[in-house]
N, C-alpha and C. Protein backbone atom coordinates (compact mmCIF):
# COMPACT_ATOMS: atom_id res chain seq x y z
N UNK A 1 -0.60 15.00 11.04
CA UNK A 1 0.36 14.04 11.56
C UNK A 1 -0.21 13.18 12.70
N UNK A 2 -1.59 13.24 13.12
CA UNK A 2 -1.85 12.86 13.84
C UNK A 2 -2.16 11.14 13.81
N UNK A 3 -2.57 10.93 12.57
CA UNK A 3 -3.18 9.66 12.24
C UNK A 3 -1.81 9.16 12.38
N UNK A 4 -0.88 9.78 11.63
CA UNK A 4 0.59 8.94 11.84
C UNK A 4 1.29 8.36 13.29
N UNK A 5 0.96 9.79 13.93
CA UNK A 5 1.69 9.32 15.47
C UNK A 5 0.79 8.29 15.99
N UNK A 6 0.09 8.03 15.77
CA UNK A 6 -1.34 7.00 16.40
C UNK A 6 -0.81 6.06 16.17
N UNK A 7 0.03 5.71 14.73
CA UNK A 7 0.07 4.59 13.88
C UNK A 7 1.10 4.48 14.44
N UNK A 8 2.24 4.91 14.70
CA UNK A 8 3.72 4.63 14.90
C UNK A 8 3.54 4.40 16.51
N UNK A 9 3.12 5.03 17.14
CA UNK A 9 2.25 4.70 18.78
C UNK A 9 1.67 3.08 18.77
N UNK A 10 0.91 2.68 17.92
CA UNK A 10 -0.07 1.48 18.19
C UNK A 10 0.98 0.06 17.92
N UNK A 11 2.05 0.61 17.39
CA UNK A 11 3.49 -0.15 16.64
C UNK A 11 4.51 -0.29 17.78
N UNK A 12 5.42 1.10 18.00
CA UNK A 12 6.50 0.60 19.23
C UNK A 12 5.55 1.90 20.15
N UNK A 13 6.68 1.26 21.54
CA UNK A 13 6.50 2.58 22.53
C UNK A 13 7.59 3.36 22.39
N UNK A 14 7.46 4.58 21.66
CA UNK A 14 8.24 5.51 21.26
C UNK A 14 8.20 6.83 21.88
N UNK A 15 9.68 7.18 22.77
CA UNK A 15 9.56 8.78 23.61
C UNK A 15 9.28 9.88 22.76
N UNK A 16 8.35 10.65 23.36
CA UNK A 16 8.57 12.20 22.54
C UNK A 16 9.91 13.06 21.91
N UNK A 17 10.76 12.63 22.35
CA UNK A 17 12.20 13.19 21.37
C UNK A 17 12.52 12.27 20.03
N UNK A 18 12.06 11.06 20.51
CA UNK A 18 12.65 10.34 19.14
C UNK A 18 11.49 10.61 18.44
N UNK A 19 10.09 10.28 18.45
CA UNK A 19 8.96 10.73 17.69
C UNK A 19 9.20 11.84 17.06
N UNK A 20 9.55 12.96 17.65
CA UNK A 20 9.93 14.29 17.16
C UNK A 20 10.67 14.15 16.11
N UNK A 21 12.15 13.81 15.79
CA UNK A 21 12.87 13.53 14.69
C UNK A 21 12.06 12.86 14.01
N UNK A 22 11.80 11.60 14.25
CA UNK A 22 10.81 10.80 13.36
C UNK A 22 10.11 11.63 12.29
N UNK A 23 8.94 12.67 13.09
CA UNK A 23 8.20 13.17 12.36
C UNK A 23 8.95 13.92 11.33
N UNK A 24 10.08 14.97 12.15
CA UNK A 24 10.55 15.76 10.78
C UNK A 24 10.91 15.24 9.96
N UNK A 25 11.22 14.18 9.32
CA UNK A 25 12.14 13.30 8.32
C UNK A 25 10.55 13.48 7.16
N UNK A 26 9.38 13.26 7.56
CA UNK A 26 8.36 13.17 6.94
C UNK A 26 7.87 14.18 5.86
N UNK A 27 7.31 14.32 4.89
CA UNK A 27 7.28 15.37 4.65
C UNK A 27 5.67 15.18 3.61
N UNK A 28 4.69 15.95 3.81
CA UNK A 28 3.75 16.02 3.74
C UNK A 28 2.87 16.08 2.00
N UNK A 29 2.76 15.29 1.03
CA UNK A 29 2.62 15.26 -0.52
C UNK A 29 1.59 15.31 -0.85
N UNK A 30 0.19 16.13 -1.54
CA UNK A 30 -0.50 15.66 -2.40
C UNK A 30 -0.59 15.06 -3.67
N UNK A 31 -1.61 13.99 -4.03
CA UNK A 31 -1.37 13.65 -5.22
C UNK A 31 -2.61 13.62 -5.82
N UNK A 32 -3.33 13.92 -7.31
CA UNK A 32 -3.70 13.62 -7.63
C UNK A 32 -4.34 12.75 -7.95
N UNK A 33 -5.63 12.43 -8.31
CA UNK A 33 -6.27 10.95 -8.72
C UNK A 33 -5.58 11.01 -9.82
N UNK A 34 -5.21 9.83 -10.56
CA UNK A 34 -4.57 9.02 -11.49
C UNK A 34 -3.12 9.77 -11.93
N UNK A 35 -1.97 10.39 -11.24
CA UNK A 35 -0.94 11.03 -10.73
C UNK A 35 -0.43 9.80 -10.69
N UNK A 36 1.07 9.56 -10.82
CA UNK A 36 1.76 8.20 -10.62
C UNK A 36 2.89 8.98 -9.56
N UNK A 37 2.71 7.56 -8.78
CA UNK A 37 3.68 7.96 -7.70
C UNK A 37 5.29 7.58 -7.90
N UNK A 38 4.87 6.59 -8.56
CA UNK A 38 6.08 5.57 -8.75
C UNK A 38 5.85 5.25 -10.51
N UNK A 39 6.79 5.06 -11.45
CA UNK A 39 6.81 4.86 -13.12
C UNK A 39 7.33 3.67 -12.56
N UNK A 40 6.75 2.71 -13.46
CA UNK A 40 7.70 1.47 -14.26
C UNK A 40 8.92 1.81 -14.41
N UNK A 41 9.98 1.17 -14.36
CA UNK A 41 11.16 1.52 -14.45
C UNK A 41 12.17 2.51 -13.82
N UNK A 42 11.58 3.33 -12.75
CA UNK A 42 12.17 4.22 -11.98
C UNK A 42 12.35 3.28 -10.91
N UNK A 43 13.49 3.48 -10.24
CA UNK A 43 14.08 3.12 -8.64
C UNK A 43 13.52 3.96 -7.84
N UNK A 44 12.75 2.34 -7.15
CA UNK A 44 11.60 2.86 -6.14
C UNK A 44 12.74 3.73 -4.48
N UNK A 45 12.73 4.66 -4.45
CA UNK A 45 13.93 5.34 -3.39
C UNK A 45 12.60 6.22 -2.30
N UNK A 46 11.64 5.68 -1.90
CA UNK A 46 10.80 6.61 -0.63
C UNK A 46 9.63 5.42 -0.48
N UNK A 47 9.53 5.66 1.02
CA UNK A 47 8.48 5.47 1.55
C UNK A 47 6.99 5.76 1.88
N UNK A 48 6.17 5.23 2.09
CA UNK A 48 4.82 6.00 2.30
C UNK A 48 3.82 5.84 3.55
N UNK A 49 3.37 6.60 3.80
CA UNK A 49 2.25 6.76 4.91
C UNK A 49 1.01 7.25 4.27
N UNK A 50 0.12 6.26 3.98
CA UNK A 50 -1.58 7.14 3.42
C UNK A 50 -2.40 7.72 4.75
N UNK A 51 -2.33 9.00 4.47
CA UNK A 51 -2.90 9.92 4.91
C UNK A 51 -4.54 9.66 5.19
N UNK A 52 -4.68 9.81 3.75
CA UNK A 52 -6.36 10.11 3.20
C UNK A 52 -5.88 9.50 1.67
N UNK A 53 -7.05 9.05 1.37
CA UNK A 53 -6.95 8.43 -0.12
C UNK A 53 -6.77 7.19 -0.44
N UNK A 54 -6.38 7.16 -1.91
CA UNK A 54 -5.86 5.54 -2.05
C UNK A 54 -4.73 5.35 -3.19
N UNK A 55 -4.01 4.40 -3.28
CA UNK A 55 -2.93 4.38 -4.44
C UNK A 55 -3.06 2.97 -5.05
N UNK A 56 -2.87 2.73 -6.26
CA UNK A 56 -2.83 0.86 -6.55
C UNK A 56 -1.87 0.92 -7.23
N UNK A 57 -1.41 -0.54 -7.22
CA UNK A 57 0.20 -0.76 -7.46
C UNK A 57 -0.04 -2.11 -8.85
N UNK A 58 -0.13 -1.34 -10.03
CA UNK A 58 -0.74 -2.30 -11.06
C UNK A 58 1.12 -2.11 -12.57
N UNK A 59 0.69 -3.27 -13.38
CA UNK A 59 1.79 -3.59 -14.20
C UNK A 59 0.50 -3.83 -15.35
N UNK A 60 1.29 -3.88 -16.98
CA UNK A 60 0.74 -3.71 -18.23
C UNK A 60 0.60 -2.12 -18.27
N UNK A 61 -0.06 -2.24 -19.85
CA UNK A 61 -0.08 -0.53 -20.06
C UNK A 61 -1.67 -0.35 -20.75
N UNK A 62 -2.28 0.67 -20.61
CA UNK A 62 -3.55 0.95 -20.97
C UNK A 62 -4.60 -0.50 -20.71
N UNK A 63 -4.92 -0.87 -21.81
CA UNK A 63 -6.45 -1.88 -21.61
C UNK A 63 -5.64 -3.35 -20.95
N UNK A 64 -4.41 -3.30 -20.85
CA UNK A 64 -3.88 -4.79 -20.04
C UNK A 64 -3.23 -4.61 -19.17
N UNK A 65 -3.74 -3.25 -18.41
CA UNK A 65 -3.62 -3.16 -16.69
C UNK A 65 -3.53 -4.45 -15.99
N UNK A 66 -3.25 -4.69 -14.73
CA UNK A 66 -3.19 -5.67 -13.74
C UNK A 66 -3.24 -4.50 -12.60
N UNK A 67 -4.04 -4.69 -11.80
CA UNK A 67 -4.11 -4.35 -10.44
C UNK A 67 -3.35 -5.59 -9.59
N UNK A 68 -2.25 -5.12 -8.87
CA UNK A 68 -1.76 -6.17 -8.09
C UNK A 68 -2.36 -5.97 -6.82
N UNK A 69 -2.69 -5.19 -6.08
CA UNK A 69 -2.87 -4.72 -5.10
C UNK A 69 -3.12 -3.05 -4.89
N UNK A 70 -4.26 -2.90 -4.21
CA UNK A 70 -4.13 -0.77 -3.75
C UNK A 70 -3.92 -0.85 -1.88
N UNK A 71 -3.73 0.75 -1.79
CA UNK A 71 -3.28 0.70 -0.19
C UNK A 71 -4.30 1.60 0.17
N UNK A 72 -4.94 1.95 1.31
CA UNK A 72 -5.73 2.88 1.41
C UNK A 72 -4.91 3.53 2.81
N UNK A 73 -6.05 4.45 3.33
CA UNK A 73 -5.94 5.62 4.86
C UNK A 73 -4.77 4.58 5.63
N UNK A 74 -3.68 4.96 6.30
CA UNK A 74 -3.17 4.81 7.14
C UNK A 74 -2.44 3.36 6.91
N UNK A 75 -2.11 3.19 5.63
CA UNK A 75 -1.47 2.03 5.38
C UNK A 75 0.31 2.29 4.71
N UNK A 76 1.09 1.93 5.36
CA UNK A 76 2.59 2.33 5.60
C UNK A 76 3.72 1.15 4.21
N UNK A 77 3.70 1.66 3.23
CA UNK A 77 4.31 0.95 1.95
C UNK A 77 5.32 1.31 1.36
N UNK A 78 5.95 0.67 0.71
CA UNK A 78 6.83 0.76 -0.57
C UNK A 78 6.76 -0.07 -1.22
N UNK A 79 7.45 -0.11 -2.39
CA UNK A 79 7.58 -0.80 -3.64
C UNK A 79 9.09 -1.24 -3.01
N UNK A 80 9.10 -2.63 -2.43
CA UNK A 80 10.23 -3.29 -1.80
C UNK A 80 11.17 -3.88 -2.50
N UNK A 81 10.54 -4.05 -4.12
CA UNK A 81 11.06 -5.34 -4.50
C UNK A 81 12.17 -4.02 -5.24
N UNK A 82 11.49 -3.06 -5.63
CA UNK A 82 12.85 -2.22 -6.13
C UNK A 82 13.71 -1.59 -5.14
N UNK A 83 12.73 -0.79 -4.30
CA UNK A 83 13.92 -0.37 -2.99
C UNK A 83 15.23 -0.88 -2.37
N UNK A 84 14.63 -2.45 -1.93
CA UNK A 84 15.44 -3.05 -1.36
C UNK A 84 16.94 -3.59 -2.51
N UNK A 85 16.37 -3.55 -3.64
CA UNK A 85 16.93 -4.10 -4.25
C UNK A 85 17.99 -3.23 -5.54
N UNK A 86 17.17 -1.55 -5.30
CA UNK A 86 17.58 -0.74 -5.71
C UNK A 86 18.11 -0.87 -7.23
N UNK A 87 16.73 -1.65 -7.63
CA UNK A 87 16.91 -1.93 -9.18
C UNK A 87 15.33 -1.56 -10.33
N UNK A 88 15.53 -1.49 -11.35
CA UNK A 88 13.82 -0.62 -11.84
C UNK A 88 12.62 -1.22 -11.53
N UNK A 89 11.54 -0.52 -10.92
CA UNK A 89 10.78 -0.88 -10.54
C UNK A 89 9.55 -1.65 -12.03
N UNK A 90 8.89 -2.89 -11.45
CA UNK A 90 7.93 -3.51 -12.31
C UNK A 90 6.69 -2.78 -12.32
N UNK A 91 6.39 -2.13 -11.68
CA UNK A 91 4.75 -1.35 -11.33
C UNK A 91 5.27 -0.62 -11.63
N UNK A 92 3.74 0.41 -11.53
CA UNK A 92 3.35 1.63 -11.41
C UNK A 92 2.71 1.75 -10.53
N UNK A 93 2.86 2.62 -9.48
CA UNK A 93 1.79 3.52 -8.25
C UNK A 93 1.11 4.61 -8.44
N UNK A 94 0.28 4.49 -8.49
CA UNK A 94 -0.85 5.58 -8.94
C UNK A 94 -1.90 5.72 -8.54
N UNK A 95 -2.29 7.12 -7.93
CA UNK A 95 -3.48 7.33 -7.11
C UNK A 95 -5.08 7.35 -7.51
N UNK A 96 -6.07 6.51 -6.80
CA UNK A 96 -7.13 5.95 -7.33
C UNK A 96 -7.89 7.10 -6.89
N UNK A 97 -7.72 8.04 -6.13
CA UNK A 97 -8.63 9.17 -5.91
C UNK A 97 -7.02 10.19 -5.12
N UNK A 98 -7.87 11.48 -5.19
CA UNK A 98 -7.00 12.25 -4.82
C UNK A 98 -6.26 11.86 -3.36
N UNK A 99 -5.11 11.87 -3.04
CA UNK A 99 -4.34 11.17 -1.88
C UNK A 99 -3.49 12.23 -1.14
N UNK A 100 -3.85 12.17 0.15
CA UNK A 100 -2.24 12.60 0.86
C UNK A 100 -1.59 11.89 1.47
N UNK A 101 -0.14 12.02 1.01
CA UNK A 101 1.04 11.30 1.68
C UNK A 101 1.58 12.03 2.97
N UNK A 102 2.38 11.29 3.99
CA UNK A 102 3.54 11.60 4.33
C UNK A 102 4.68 10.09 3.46
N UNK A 103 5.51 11.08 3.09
CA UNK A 103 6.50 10.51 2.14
C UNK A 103 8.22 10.59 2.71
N UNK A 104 8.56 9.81 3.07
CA UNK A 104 10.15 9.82 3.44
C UNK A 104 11.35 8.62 2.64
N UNK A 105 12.43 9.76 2.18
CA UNK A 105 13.62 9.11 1.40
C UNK A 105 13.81 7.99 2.14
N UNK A 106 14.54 6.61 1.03
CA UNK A 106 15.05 5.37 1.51
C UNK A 106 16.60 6.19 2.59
N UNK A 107 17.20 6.91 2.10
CA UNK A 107 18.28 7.55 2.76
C UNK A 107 17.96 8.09 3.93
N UNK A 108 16.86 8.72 4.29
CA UNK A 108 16.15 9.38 5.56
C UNK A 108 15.24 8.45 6.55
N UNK A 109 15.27 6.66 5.97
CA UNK A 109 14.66 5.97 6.69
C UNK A 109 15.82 5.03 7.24
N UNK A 110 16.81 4.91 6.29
CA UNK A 110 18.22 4.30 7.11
C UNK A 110 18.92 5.06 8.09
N UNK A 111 18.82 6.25 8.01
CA UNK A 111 19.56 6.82 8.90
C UNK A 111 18.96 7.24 10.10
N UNK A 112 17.20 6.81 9.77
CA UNK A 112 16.80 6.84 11.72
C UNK A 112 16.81 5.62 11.97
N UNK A 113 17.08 4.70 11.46
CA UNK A 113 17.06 3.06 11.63
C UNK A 113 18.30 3.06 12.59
N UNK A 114 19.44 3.88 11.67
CA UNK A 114 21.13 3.70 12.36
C UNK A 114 21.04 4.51 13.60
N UNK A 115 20.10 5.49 14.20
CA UNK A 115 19.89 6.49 14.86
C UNK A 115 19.35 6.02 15.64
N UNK A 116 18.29 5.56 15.68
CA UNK A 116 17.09 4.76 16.98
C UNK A 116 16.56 3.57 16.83
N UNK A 117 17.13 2.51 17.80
CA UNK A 117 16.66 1.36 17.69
C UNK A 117 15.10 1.06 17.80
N UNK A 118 14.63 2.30 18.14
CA UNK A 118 12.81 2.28 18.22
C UNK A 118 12.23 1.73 16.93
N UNK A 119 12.85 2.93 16.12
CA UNK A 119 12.38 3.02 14.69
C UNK A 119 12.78 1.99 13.47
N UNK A 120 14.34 0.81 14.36
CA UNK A 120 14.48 -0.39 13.97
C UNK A 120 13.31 -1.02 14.28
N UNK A 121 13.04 -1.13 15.30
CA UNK A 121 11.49 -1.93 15.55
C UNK A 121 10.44 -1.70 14.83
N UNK A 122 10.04 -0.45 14.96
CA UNK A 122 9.11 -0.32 13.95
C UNK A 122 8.86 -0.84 12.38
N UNK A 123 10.32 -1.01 12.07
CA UNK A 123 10.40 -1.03 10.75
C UNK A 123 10.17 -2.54 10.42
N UNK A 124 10.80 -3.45 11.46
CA UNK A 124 10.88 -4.57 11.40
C UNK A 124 9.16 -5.39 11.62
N UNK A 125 8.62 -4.32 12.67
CA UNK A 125 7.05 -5.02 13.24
C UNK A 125 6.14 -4.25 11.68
N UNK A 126 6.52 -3.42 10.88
CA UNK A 126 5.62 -2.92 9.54
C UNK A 126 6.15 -3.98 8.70
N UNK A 127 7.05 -4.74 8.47
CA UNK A 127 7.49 -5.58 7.35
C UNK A 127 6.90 -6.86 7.65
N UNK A 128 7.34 -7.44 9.01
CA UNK A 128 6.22 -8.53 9.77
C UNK A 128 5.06 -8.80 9.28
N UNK A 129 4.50 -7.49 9.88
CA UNK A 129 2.62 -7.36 9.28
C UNK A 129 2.59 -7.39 7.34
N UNK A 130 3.51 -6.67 6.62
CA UNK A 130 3.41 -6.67 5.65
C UNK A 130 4.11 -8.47 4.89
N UNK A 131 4.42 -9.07 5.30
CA UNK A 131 4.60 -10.23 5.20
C UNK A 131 3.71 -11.53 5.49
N UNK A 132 3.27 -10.76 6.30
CA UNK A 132 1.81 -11.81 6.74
C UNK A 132 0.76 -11.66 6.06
N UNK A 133 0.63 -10.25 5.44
CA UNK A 133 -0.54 -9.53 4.57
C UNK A 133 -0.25 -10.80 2.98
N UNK A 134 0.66 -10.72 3.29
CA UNK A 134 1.20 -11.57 1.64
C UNK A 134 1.00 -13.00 1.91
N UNK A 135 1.04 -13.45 2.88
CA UNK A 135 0.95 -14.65 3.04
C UNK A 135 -0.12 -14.68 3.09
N UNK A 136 -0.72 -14.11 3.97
CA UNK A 136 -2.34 -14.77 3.34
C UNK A 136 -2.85 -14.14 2.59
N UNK A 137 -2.61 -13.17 1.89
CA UNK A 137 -3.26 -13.04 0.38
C UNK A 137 -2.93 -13.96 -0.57
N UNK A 138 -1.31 -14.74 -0.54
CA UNK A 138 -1.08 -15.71 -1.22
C UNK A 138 -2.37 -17.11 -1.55
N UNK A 139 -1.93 -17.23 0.27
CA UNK A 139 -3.02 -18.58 0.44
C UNK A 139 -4.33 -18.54 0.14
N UNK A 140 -5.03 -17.62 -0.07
CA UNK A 140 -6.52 -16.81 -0.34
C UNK A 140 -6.60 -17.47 -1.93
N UNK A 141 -5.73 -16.91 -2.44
CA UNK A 141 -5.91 -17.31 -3.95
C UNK A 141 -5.45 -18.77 -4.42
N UNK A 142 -4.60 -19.14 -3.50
CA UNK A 142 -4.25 -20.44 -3.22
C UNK A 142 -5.92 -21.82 -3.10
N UNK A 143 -6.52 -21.39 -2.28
CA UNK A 143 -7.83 -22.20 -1.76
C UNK A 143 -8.29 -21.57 -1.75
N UNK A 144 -8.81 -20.34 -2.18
CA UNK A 144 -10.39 -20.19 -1.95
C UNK A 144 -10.98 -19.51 -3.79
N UNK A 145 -12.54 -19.43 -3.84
CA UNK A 145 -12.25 -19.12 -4.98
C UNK A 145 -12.58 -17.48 -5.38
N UNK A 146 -13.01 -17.30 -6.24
CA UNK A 146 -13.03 -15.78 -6.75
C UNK A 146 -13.53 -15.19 -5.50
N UNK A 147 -15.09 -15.77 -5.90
CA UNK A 147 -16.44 -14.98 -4.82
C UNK A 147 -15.69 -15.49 -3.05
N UNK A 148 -15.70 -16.28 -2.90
CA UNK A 148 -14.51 -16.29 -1.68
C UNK A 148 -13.86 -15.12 -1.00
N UNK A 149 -13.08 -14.86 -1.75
CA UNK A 149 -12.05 -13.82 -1.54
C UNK A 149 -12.67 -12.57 -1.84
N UNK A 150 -13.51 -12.40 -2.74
CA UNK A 150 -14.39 -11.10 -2.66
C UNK A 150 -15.14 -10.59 -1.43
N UNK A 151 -15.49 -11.81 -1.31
CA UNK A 151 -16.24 -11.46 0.56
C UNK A 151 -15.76 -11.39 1.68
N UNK A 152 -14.03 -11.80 1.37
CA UNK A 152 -13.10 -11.02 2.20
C UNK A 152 -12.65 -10.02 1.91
N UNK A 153 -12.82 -9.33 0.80
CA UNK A 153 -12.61 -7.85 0.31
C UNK A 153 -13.74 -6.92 0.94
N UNK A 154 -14.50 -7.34 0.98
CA UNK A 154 -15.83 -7.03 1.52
C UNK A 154 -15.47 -6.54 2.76
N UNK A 155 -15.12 -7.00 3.63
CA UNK A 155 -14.75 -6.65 4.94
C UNK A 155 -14.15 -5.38 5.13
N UNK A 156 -13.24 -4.95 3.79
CA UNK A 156 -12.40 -3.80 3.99
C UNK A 156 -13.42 -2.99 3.02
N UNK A 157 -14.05 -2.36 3.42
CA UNK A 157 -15.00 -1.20 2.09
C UNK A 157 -14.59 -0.37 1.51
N UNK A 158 -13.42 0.11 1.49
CA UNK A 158 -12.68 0.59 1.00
C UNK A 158 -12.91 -0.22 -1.01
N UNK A 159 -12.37 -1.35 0.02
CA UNK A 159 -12.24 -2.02 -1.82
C UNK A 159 -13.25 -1.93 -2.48
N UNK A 160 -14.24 -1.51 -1.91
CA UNK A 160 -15.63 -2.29 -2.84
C UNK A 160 -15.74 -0.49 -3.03
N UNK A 161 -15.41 0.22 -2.42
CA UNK A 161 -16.23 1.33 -2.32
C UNK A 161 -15.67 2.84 -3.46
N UNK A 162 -13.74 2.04 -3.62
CA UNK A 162 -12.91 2.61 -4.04
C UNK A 162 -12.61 2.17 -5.27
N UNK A 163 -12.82 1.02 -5.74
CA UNK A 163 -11.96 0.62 -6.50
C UNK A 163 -12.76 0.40 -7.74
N UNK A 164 -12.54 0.78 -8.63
CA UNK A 164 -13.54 0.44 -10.05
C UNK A 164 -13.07 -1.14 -10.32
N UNK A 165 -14.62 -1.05 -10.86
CA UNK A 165 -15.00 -3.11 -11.05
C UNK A 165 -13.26 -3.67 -11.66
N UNK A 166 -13.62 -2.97 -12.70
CA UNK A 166 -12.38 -3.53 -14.23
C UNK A 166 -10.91 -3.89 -12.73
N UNK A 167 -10.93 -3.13 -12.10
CA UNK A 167 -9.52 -2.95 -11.18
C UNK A 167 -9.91 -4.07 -9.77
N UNK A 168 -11.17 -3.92 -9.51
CA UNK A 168 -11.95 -5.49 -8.53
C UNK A 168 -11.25 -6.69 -9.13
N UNK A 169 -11.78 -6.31 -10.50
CA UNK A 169 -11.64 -8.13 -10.93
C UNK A 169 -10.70 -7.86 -11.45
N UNK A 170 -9.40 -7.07 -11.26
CA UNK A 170 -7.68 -7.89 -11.74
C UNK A 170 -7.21 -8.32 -10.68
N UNK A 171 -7.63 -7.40 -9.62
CA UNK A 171 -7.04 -8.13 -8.14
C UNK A 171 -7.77 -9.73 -7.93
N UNK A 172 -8.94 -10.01 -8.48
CA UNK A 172 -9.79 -11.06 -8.02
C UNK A 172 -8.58 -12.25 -8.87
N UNK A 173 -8.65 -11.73 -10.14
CA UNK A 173 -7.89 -12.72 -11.24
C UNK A 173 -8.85 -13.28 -12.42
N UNK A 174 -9.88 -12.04 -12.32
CA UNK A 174 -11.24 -12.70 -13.15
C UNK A 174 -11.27 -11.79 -14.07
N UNK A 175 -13.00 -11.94 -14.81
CA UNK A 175 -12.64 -10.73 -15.92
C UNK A 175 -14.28 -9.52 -15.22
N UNK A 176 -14.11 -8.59 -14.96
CA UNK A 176 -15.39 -7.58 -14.71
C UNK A 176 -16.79 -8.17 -14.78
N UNK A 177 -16.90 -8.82 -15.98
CA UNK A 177 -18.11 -9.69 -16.04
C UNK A 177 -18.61 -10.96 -15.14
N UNK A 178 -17.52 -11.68 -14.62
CA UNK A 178 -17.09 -12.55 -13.61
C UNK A 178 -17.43 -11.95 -12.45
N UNK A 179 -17.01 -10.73 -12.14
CA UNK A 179 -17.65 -10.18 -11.23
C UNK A 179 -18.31 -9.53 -10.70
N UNK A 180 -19.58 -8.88 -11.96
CA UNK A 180 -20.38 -8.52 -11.93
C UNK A 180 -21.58 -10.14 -11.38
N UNK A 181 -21.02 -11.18 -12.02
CA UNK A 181 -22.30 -12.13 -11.96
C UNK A 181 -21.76 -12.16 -10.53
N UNK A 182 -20.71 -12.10 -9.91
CA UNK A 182 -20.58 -12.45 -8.48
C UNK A 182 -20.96 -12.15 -7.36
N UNK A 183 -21.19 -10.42 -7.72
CA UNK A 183 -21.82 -9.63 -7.50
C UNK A 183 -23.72 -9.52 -7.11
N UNK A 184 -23.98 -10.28 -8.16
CA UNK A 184 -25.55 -10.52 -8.49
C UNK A 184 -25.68 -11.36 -7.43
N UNK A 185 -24.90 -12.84 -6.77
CA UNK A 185 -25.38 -13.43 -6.70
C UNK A 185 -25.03 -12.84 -5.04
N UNK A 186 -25.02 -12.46 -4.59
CA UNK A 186 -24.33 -11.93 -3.11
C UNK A 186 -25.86 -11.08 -2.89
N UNK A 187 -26.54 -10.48 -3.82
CA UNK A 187 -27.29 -9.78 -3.39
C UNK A 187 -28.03 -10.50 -2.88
């Protein structure tokens, strides 16, 4: 829990009693590499905290996967568009190497929201950041081009280090071969 309190620390200034509840609401999950966290069509109802590991959040089935995006160590998510909306989810979440969660119910995150205005903040400064993450991932693909944006993937090694090519180049929008030559030419 430590990486967590760091994380929820570096976010609001939060007292040791409310942290305390905080934490218990959490509850601690392993998952498997290629384990789905989340099905297509299930109502996305919990939150996540990556521990250790990684998860990607891809749509199609077998060879016409789409990687939309993965989350790695210490990155705080849901599948919003169903949560919020509490209707079947379009993805699948599924772990790219073995993962630990802390995992908490949509019901157990409203009711410290209604409980501590801290953890309103928090929630509001993680959606912020996760809104800005979108915006400029939008604009990325917007103006810049493949190899571009690869060398801003680059920055996070995770991606390069985690993620198999075929799953590189759905997030890129290319095809594996595309980014294998992209690849070549970086060397």
């Amino acid at each position: 829990m430590n990486e967590f309190t760091n994380f929820i620390k570096s976010r609001v200034l939060i007292n040791e009693a409310d942290l305390a509840i905080v934490l218990s609401k959490f509850k601690s999950t392993p998952v498997k590499k290629g384990a789905l966290v989340l099905r297509k069509g299930q109502i996305a109802n919990q939150y996540y905290f990556i521990k250790s590991g990684g998860l990607r959040l891809h749509y199609g089935a077998f060879e016409e996967q789409h990687t939309s995006w993965v989350f790695f160590e210490n990155d705080f998510f849901t599948e919003i568009t169903s949560l919020h909306a509490q209707v079947p989810s379009r993805f699948n979440i599924e772990a790219i190497e073995n993962t630990e969660l802390l995992v908490i119910s949509k019901a157990e995150m409203d009711q410290l929201y209604k409980k501590l205005p801290v953890w309103q903040e928090f929630g509001r400064k993680i959606w912020e950041e996760m809104c800005i993450r979108q915006v400029d991932q939008n604009l990325n693909y917007q103006t810049l081009s493949a190899k571009q944006i690869y060398l801003e993937l680059l920055k996070n090694s995770d991606f390069v280090k985690k993620i198999p090519i075929k799953q590189l180049a759905s997030i890129l929008g290319i095809t594996p071969n595309a980014l294998s030559r992209i690849r070549k030419e970086i060397k």
